[in-house]
Each structure stands twice: as structure tokens, then as C-alpha cells.
N, C-alpha and C. Protein backbone atom coordinates (compact mmCIF):
# COMPACT_ATOMS: atom_id res chain seq x y z
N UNK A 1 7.44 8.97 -5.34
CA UNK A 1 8.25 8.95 -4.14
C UNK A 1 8.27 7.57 -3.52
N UNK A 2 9.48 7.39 -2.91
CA UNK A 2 9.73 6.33 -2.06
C UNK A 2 8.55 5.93 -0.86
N UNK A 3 8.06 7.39 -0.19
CA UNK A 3 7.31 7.00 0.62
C UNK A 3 6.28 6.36 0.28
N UNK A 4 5.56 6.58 -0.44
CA UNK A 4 4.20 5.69 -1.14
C UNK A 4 4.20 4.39 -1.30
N UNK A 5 5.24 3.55 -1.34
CA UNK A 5 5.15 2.16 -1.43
C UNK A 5 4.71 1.71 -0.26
N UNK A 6 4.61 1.75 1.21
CA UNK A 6 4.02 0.87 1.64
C UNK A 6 2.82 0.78 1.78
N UNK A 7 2.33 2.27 1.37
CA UNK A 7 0.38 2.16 1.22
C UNK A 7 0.26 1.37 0.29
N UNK A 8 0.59 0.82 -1.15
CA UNK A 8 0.46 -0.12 -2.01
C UNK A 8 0.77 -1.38 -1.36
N UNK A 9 1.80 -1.46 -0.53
CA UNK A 9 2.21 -2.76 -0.26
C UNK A 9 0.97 -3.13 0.88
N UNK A 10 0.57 -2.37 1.64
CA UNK A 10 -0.75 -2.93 2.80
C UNK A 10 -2.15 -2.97 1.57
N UNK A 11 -1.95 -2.10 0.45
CA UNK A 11 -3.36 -2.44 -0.13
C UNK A 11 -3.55 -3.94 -0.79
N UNK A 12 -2.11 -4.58 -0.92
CA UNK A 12 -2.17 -5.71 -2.51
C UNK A 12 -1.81 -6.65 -1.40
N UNK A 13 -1.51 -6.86 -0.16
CA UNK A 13 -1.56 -7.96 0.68
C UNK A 13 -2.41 -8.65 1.03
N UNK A 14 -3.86 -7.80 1.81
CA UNK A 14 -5.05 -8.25 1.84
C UNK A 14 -6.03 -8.77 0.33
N UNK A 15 -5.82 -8.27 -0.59
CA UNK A 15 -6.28 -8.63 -1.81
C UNK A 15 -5.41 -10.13 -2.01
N UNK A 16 -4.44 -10.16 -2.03
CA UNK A 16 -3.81 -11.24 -2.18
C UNK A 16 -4.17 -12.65 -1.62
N UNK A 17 -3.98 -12.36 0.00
CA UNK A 17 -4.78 -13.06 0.67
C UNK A 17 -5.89 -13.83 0.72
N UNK A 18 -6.64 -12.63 -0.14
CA UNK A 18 -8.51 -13.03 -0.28
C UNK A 18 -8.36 -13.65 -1.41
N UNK A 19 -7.40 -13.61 -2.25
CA UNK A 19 -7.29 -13.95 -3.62
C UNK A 19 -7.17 -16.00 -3.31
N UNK A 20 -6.24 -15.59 -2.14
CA UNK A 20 -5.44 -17.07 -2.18
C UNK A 20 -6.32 -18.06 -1.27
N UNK A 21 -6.97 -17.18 -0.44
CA UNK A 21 -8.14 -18.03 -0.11
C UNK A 21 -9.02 -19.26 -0.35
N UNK A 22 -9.43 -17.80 -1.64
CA UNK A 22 -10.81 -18.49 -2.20
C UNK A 22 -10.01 -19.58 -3.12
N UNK A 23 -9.08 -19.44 -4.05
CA UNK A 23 -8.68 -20.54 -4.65
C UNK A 23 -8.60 -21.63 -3.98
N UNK A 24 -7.89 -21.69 -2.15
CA UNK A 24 -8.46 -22.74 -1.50
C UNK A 24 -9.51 -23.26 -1.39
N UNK A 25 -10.49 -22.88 -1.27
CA UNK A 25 -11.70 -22.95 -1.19
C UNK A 25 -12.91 -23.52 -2.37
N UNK A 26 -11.90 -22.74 -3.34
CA UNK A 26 -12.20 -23.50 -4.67
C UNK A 26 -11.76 -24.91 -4.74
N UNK A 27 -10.92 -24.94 -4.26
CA UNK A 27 -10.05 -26.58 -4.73
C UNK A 27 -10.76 -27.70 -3.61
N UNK A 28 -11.23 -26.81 -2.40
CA UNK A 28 -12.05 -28.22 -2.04
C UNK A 28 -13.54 -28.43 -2.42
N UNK A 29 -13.79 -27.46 -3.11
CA UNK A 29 -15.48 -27.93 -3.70
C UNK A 29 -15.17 -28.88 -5.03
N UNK A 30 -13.93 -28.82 -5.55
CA UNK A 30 -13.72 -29.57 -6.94
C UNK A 30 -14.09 -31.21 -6.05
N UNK A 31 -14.91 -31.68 -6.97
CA UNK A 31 -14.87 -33.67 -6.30
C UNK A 31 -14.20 -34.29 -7.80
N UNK A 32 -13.13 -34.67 -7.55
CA UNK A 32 -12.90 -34.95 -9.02
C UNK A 32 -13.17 -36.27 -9.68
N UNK A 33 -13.96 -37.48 -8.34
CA UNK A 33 -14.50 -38.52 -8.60
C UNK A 33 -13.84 -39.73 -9.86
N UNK A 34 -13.10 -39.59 -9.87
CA UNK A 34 -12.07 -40.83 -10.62
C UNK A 34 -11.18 -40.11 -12.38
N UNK A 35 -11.93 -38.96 -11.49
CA UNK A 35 -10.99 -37.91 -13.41
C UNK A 35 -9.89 -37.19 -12.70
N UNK A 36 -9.18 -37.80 -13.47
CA UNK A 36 -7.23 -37.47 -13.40
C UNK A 36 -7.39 -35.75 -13.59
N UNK A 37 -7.95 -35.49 -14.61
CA UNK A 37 -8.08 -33.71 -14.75
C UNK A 37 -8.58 -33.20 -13.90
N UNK A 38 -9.40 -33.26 -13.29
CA UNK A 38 -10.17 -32.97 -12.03
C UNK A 38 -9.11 -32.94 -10.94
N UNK A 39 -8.78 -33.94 -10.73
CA UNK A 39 -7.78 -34.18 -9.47
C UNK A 39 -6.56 -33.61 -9.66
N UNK A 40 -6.27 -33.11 -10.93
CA UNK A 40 -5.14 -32.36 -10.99
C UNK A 40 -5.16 -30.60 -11.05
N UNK A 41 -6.36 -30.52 -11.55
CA UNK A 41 -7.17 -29.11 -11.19
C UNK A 41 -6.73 -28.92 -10.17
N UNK A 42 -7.38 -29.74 -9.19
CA UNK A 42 -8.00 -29.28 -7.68
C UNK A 42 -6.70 -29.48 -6.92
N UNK A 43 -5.76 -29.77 -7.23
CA UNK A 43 -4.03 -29.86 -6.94
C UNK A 43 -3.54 -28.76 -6.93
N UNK A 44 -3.39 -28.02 -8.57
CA UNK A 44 -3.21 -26.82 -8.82
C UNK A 44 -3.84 -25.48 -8.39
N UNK A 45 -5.24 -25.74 -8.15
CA UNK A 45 -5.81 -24.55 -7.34
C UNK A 45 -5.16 -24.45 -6.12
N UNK A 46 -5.13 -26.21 -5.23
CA UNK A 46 -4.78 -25.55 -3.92
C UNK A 46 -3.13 -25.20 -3.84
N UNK A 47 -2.08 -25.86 -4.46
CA UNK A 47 -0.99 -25.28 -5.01
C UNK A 47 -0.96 -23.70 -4.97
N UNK A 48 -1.24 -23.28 -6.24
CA UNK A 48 -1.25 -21.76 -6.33
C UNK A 48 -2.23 -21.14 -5.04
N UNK A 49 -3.36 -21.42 -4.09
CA UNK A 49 -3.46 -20.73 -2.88
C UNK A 49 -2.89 -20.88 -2.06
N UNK A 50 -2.07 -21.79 -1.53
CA UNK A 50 -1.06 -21.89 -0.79
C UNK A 50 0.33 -21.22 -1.09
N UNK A 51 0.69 -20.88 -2.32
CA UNK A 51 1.62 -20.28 -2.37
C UNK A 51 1.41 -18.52 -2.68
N UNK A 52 0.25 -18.50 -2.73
CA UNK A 52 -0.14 -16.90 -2.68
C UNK A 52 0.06 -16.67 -1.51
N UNK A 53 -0.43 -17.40 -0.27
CA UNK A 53 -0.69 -17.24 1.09
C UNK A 53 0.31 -16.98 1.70
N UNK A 54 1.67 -17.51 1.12
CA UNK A 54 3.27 -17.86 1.26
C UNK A 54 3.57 -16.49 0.93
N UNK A 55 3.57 -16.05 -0.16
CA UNK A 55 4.08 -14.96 -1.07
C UNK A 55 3.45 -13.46 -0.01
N UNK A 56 2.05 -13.79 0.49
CA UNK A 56 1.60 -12.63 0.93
C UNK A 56 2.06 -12.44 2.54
N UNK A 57 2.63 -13.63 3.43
CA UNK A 57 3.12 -13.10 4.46
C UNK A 57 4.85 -12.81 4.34
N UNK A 58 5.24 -13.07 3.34
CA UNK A 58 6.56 -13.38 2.89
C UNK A 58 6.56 -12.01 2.79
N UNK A 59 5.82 -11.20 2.14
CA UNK A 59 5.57 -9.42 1.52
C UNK A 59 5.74 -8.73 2.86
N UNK A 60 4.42 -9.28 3.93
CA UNK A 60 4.07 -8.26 4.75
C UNK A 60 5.25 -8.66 5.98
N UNK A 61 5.83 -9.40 6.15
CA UNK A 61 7.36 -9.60 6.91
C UNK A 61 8.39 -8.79 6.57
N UNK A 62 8.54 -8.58 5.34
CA UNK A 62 9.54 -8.08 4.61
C UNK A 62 9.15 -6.25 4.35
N UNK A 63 7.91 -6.40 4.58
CA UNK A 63 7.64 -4.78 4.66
C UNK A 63 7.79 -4.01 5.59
N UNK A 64 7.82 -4.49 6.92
CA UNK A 64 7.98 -4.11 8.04
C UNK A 64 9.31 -3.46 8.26
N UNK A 65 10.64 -3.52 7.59
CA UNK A 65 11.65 -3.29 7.58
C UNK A 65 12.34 -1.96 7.38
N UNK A 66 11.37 -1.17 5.89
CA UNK A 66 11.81 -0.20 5.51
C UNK A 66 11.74 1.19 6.45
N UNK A 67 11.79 2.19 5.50
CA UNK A 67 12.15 3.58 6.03
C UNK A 67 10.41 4.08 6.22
N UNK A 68 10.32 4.79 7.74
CA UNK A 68 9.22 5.51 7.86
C UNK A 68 9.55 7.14 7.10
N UNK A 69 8.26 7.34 6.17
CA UNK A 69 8.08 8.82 5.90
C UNK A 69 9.22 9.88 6.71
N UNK A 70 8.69 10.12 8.11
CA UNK A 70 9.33 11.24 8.77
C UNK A 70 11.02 10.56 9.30
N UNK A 71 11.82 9.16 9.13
CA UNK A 71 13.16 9.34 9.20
C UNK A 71 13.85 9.88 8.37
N UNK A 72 15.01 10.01 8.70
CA UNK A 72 15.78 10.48 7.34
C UNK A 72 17.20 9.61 7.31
């Protein structure tokens, strides 16, 4: 059923979130100290958490919209 999607959509937001976090978090413990790979790592981690972070309020904006259970 239709109704069931937004309990999925509030469960995979916060996961997302925490997901996109820590990859921040990851990318500032990287020291990449004069290695090009390193520094491009730690680019790409914070890259992809910033755009999870994007993606996950982008979701929960866009979820707000639909049909409640009891309308018709």
C-alpha cells in the first residue's frame, strides 16, 4: 500500500543522516600530509557527506507533501 511509504521514508532519513555524518567526520581525521591520495580521499569523503546531508533534507522536504492515511 501507498500508505506505508512514509514510515520507510522517516526510517532511511535519520540513517542517512548518521550515515553522512560520520563520513564527515571521517574526512576530517584523514591528515593527508603532502599525499595527493590522501587529500583526495579526504575530498571525496567529505563530498559524498555533504551530499548525503543534501539528499536527506531534500527527502524529508519533499515528504511532507503527500497524502495522509485517513484523506481520501
Amino acid at each position: 500500500m501507498k500508505g506505508n511509504k512514509p514510515t520507510t521514508l522517516w526510517a532511511r532519513t535519520p540513517l542517512q543522516v548518521l550515515g553522512s555524518i560520520l563520513l564527515i567526520i571521517l574526512s576530517s581525521l584523514i591528515r593527508p600530509g603532502g599525499s595527493s591520495m590522501l587529500g583526495a580521499l579526504q575530498t571525496l569523503l567529505l563530498g559524498l557527506g555533504i551530499l548525503g546531508c543534501c539528499m536527506a533534507v531534500w527527502r524529508f522536504a519533499k515528504g511532507g507533501g503527500g497524502k495522509r492515511k485517513g484523506d481520501q
